[in-house]
Protein backbone atom coordinates (compact mmCIF):
# COMPACT_ATOMS: atom_id res chain seq x y z
CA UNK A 1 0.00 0.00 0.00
CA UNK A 2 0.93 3.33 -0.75
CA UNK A 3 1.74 6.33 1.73
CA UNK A 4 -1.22 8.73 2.38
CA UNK A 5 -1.24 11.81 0.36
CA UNK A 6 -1.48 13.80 3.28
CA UNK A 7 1.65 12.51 4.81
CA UNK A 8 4.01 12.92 1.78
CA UNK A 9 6.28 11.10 1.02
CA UNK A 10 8.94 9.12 3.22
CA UNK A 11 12.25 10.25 3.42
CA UNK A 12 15.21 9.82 5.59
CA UNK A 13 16.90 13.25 6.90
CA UNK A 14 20.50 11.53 8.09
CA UNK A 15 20.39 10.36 4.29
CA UNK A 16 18.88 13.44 2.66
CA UNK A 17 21.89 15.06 4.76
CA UNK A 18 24.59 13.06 4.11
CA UNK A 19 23.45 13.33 -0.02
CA UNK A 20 24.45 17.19 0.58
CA UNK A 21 27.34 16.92 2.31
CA UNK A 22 28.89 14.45 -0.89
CA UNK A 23 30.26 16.30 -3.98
CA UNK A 24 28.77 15.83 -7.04
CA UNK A 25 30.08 12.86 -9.03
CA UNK A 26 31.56 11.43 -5.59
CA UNK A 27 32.11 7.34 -6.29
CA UNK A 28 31.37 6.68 -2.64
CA UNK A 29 29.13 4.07 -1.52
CA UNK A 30 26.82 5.26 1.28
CA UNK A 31 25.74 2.43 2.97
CA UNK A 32 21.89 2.45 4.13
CA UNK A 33 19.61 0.02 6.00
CA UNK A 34 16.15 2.16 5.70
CA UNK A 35 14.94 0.38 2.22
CA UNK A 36 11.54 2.35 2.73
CA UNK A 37 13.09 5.29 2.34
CA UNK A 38 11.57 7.23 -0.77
CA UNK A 39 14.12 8.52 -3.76
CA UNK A 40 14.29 12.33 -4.42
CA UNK A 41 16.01 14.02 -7.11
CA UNK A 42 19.11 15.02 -4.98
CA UNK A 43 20.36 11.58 -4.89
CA UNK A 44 20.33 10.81 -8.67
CA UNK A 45 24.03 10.28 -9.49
CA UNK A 46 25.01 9.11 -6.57
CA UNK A 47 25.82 4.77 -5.27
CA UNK A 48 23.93 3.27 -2.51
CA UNK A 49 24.75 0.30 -0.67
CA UNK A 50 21.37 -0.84 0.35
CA UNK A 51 21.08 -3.64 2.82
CA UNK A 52 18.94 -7.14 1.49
CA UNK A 53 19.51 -8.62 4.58
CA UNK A 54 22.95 -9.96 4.73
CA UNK A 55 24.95 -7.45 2.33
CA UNK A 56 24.81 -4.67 0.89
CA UNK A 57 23.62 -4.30 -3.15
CA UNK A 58 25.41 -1.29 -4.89
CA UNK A 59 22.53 0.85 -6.70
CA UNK A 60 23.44 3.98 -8.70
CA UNK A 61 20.38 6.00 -8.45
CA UNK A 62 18.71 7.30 -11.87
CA UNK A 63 16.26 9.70 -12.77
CA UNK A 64 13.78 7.31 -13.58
CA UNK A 65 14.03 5.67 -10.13
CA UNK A 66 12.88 9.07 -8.35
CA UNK A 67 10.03 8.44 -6.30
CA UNK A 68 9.70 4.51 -5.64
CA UNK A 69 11.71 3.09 -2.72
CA UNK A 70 14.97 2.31 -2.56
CA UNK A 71 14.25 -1.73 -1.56
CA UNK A 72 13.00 -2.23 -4.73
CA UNK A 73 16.52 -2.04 -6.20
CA UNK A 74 17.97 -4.77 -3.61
CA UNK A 75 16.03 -8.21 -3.92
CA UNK A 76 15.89 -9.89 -0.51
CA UNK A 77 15.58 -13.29 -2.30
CA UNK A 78 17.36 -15.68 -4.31
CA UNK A 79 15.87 -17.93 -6.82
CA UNK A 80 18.20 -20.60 -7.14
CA UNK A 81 16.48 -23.06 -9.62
CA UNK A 82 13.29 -25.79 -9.17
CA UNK A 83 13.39 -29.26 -9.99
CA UNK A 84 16.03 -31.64 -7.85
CA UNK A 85 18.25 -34.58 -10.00
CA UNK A 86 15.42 -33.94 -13.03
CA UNK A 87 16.14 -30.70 -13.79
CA UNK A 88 20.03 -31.01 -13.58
CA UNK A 89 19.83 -34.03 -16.02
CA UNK A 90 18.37 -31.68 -18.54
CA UNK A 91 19.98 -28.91 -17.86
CA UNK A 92 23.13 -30.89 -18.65
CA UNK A 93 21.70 -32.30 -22.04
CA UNK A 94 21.16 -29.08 -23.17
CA UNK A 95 24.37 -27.73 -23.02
């Protein structure tokens, strides 16, 4: 569900802040844990290191990504493949 219009949006000040204090253009990773936190313009061009639960997924923030959240960018889950001896067997015949 979305955030209530009257609310606005939700953003992180320590973040917002520590977005101002970078140069433009700065290659640094800031590391962040709040994956709700919404993406404003001021961060475009900048890296985020945003935590999926055991690391930390580099994202380089976009104009197009203004606006959604920045968990959306960091999957918390792995799909690793279904099927057991099966799906191995063809797997292998394929190649």
């Amino acid at each position: 569900m979305s955030r209530s219009l009257k609310k606005g949006p939700y953003i992180n000040t320590r973040l917002v802040n520590k977005v101002k204090n970078l140069k433009p253009g700065d290659k640094t990773v800031i590391k962040v844990w709040d994956r709700a936190a919404t993406i404003t313009p001021e961060m475009v061009g900048f890296t985020f290191g945003v935590h999926n639960g055991k690391t930390h997924v580099p994202v380089y923030v976009v104009e197009n990504m203004v606006g959604h959240r920045l968990g959306e960018f960091s999957p918390t889950k792995k799909f690793i493949s279904h099927g057991g001896k099966m799906a191995k067997a063809q797997a292998g015949n394929k190649k």
